[in-house]
C-alpha atoms as a PDB file:
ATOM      1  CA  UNK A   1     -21.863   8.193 -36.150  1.00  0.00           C
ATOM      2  CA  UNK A   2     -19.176  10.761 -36.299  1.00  0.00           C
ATOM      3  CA  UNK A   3     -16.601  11.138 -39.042  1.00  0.00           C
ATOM      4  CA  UNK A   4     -13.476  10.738 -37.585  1.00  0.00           C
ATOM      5  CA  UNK A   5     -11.870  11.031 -41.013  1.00  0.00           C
ATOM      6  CA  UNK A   6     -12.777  15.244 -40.890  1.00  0.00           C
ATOM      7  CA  UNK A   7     -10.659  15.460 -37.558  1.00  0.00           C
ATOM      8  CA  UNK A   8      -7.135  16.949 -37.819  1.00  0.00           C
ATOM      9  CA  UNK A   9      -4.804  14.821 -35.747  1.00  0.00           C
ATOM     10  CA  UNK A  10      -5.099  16.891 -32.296  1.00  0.00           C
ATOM     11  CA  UNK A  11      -9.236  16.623 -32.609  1.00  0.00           C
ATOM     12  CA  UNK A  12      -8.899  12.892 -33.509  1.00  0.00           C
ATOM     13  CA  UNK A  13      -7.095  12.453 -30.042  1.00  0.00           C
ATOM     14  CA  UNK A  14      -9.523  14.488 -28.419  1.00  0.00           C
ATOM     15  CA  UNK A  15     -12.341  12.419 -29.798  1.00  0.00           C
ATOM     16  CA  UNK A  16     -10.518   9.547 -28.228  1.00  0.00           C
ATOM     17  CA  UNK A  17     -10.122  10.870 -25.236  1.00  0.00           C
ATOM     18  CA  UNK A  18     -13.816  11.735 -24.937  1.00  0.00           C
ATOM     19  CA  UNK A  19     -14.678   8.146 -25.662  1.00  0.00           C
ATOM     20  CA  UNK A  20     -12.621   6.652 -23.140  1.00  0.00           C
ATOM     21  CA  UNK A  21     -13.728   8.882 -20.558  1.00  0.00           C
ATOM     22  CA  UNK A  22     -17.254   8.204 -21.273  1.00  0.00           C
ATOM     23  CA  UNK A  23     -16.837   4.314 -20.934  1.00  0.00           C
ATOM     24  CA  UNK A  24     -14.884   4.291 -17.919  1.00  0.00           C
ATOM     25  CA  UNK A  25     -16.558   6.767 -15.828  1.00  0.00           C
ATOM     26  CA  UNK A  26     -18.851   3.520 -14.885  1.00  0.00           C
ATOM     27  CA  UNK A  27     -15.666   1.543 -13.245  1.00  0.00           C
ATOM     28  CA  UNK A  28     -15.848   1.039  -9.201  1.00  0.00           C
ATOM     29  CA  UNK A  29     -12.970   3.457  -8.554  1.00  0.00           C
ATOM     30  CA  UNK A  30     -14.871   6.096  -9.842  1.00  0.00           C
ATOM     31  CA  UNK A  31     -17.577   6.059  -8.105  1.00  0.00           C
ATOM     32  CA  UNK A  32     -18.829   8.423  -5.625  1.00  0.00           C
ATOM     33  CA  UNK A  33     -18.872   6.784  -1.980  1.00  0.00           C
ATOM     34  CA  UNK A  34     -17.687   9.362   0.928  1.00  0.00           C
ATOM     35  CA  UNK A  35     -18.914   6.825   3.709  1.00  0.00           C
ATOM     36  CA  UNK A  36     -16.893   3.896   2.096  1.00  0.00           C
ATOM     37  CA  UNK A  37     -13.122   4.512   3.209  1.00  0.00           C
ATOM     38  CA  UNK A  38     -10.981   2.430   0.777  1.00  0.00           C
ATOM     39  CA  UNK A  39      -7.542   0.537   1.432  1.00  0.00           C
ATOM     40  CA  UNK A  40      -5.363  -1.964   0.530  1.00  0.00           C
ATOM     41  CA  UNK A  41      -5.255  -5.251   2.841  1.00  0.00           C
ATOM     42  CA  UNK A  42      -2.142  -7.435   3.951  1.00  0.00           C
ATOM     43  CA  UNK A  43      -0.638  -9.656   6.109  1.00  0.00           C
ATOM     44  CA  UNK A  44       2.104  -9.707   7.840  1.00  0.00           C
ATOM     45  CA  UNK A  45       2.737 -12.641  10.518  1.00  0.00           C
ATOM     46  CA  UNK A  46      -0.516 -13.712  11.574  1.00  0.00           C
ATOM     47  CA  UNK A  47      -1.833 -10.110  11.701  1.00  0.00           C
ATOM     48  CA  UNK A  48      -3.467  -8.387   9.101  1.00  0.00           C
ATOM     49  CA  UNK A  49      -4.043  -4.787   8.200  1.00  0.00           C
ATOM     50  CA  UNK A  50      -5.452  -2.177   5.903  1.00  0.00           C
ATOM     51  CA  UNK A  51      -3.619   1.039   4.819  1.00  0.00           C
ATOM     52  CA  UNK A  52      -5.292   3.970   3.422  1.00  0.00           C
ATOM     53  CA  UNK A  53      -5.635   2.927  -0.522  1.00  0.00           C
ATOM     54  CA  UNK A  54      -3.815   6.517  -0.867  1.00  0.00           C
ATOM     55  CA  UNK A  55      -0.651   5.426   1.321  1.00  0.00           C
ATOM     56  CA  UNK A  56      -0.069   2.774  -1.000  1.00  0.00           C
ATOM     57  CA  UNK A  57       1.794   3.506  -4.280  1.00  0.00           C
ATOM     58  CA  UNK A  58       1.990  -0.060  -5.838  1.00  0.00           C
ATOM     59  CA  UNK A  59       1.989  -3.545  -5.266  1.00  0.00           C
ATOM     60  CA  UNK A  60       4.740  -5.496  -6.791  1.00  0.00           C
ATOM     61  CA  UNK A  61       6.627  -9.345  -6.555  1.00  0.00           C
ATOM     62  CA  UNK A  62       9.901  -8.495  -4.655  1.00  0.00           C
ATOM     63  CA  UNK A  63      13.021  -7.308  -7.023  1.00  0.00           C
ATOM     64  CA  UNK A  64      16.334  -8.484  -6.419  1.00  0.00           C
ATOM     65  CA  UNK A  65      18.058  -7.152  -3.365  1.00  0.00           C
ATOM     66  CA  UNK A  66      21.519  -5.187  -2.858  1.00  0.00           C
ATOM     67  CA  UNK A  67      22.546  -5.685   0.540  1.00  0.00           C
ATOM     68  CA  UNK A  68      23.443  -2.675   2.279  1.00  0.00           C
ATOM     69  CA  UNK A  69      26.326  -2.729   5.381  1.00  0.00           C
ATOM     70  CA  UNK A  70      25.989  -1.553   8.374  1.00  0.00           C
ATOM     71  CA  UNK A  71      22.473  -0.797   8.401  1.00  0.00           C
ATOM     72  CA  UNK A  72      19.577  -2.496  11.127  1.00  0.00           C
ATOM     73  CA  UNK A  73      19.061  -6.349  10.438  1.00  0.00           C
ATOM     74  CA  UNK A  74      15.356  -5.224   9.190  1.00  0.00           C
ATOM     75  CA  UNK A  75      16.513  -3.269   6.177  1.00  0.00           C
ATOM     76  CA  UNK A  76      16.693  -6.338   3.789  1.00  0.00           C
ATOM     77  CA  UNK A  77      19.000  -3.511   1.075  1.00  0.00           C
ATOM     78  CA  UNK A  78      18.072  -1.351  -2.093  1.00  0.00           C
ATOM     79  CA  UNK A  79      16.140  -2.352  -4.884  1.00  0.00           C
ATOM     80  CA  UNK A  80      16.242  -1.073  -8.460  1.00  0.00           C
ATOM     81  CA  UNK A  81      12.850   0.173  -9.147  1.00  0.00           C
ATOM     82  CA  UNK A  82      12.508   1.656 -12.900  1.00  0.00           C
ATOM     83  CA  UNK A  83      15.511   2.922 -11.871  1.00  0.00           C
ATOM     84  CA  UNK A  84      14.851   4.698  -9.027  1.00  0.00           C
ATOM     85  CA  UNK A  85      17.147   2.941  -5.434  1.00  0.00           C
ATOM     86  CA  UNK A  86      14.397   1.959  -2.720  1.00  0.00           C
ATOM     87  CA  UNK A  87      15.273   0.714   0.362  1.00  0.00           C
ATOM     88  CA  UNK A  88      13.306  -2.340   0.915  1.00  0.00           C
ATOM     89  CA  UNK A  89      12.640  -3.446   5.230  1.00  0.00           C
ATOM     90  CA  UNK A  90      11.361  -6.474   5.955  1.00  0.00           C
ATOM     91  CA  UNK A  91       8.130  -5.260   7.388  1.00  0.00           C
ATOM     92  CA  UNK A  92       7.291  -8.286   9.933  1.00  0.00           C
ATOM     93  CA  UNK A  93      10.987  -7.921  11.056  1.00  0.00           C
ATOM     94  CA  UNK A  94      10.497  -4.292  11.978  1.00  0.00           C
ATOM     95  CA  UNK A  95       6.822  -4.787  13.447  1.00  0.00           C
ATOM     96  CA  UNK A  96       7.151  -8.389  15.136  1.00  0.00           C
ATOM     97  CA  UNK A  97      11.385  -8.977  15.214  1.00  0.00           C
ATOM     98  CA  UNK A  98      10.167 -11.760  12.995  1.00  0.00           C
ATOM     99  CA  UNK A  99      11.142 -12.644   9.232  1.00  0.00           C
ATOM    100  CA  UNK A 100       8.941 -12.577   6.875  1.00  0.00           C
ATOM    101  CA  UNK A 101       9.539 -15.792   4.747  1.00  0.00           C
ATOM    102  CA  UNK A 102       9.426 -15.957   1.107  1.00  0.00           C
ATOM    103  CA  UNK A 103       7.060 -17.437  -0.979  1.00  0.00           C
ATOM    104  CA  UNK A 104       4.796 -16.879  -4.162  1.00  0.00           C
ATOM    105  CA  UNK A 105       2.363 -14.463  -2.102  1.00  0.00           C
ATOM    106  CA  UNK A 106       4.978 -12.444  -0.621  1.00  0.00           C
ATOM    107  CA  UNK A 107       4.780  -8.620  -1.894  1.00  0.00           C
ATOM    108  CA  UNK A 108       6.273  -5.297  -1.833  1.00  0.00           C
ATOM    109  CA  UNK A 109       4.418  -2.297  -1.039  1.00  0.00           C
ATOM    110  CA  UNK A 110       5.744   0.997  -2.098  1.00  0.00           C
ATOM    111  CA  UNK A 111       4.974   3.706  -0.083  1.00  0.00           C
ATOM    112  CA  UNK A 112       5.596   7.171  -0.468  1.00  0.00           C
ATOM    113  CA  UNK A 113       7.630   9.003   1.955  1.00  0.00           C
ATOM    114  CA  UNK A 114       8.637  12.483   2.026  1.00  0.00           C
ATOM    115  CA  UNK A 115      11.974  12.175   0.756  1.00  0.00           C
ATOM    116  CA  UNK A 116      11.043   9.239  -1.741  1.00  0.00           C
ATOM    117  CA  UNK A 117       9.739   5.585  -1.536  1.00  0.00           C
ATOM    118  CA  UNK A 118      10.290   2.877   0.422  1.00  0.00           C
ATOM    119  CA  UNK A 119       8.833  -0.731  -0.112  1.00  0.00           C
ATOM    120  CA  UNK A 120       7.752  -2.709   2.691  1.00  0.00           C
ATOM    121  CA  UNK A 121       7.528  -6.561   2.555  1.00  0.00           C
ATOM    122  CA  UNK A 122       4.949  -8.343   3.490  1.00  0.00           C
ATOM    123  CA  UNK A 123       3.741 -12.264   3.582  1.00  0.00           C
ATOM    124  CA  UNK A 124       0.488 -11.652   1.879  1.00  0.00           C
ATOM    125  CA  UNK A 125      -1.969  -8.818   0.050  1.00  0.00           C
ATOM    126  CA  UNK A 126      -5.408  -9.333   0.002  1.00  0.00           C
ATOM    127  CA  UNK A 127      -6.729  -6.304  -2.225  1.00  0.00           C
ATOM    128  CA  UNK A 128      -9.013  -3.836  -1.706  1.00  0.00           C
ATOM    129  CA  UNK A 129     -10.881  -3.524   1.071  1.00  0.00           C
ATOM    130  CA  UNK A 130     -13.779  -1.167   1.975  1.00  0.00           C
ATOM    131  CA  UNK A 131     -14.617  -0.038   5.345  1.00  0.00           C
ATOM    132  CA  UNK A 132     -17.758   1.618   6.048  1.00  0.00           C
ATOM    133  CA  UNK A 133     -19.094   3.492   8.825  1.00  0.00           C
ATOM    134  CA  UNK A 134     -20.509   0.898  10.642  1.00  0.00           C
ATOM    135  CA  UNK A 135     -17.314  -0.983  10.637  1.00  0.00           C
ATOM    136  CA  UNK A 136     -15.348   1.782  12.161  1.00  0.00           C
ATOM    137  CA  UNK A 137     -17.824   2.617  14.658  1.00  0.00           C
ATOM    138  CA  UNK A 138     -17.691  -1.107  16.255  1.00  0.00           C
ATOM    139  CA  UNK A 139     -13.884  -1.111  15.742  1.00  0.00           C
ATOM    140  CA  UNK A 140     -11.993  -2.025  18.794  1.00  0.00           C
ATOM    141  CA  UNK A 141      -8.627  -0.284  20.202  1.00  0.00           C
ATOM    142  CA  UNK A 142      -5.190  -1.973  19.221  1.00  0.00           C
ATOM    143  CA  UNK A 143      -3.990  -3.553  22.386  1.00  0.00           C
ATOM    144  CA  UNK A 144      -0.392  -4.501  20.802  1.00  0.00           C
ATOM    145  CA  UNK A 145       1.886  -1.869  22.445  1.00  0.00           C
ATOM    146  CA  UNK A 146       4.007  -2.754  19.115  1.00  0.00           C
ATOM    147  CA  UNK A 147       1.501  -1.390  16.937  1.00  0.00           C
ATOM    148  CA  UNK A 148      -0.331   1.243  18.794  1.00  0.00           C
ATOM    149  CA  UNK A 149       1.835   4.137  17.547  1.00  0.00           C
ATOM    150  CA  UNK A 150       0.676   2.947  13.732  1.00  0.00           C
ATOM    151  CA  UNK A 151      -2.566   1.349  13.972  1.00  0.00           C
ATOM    152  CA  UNK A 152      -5.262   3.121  15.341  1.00  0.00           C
ATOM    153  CA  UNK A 153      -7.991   0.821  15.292  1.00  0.00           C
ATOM    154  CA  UNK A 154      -9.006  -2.862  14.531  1.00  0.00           C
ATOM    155  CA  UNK A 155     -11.784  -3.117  12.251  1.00  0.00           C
ATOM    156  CA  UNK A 156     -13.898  -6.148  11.258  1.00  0.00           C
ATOM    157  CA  UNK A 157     -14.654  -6.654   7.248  1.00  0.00           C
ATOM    158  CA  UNK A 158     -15.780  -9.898   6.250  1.00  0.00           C
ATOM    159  CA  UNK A 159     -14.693 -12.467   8.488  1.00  0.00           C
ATOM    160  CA  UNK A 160     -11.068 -11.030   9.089  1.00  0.00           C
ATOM    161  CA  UNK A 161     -10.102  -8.374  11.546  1.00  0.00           C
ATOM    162  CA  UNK A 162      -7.905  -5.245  10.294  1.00  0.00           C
ATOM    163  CA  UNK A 163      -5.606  -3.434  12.058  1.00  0.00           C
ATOM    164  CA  UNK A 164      -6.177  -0.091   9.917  1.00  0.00           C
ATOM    165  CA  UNK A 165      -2.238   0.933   9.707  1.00  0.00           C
ATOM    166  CA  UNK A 166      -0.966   4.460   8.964  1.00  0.00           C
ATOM    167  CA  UNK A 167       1.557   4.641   6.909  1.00  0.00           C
ATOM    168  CA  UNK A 168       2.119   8.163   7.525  1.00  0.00           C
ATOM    169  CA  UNK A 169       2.568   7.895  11.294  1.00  0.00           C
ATOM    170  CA  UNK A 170       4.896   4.574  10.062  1.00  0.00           C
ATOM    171  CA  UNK A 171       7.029   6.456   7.760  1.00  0.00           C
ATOM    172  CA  UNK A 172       7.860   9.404  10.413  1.00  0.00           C
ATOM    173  CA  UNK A 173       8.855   7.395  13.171  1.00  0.00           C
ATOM    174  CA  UNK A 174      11.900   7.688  14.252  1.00  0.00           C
ATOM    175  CA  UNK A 175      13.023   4.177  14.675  1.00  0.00           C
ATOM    176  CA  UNK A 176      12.276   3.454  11.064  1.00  0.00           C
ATOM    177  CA  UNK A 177      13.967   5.954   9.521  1.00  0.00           C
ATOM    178  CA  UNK A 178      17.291   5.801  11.561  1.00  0.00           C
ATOM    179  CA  UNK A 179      18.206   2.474   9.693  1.00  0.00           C
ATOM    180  CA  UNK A 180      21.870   2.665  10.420  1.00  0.00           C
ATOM    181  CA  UNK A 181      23.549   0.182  12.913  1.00  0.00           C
END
């Protein structure tokens, strides 16, 4: 047992440190898996997809809205975010010219973009998902000529298919970010 009463203050935090480290080197998002690609999945509609786990900032319930004028009828307004503005679009709008309803499973994904963050609503998040290779070998093309620019394939985990969404290719397109009417 080591006498943590010896330490100066900086070595007591140390110790602490080293601790921590030790007992959480054992959780699953440390561990080493290059085959395993990891994202986050959600619905939107009746479609669901997975974004890159890295594409995906947060996951929160949706904040109170301010509108903003004169923008497209998909861009829902700005949200106060730990005081940073993000635009908020109502992602099944955008995708599907559908709205995405409320209700207690609706969520807001925050993705990064390259001039800051938007959040993206969606009907539903399931969690993590893992895709091996396997699964992306029998993945099918999108057909959707909607989603083709974003998803590029349709994989099959569990007993739900995936359309694995980039959010990068999302975020640069040019239709989403000219949001003004």
């Amino acid at each position: 047992m080591t006498d943590v009463a010896a330490f100066n203050p900086f070595e007591l935090l140390a110790y602490y440190e080293r601790r921590c480290l030790a007992h959480s080197a054992a959780t699953p998002e440390q561990v080493d898996a290059p085959s395993l690609w990891r994202g986050i999945g959600f619905r939107v509609g009746t479609r669901s997809f997975v974004a890159s786990i890295d594409e995906i900032n947060e996951l929160l319930a949706p904040p109170a809205l301010t509108p903003v004028p004169g923008t497209r009828p998909w861009l829902m307004g700005v949200a106060n975010v730990r005081g940073n503005l993000v635009p908020v679009v109502d992602f099944g709008r955008f995708l599907f010219n559908v709205r995405t309803p409320s209700s207690e499973r609706t969520r807001l994904l925050l993705v990064r973009q390259q001039n800051g963050t938007v959040g993206l609503l969606v009907d539903e998040v399931f969690g993590q998902r893992l895709v091996d290779e396997e699964q992306r070998r029998l993945a099918g093309a999108e057909e959707d000529p909607r989603l083709t620019r974003f998803v590029s394939e349709n994989v099959t985990v569990g007993d739900r298919e995936y359309g694995m969404l980039s959010m990068t290719r999302l975020v640069r397109a040019p239709d989403f970010r000219q949001t003004a009417v």
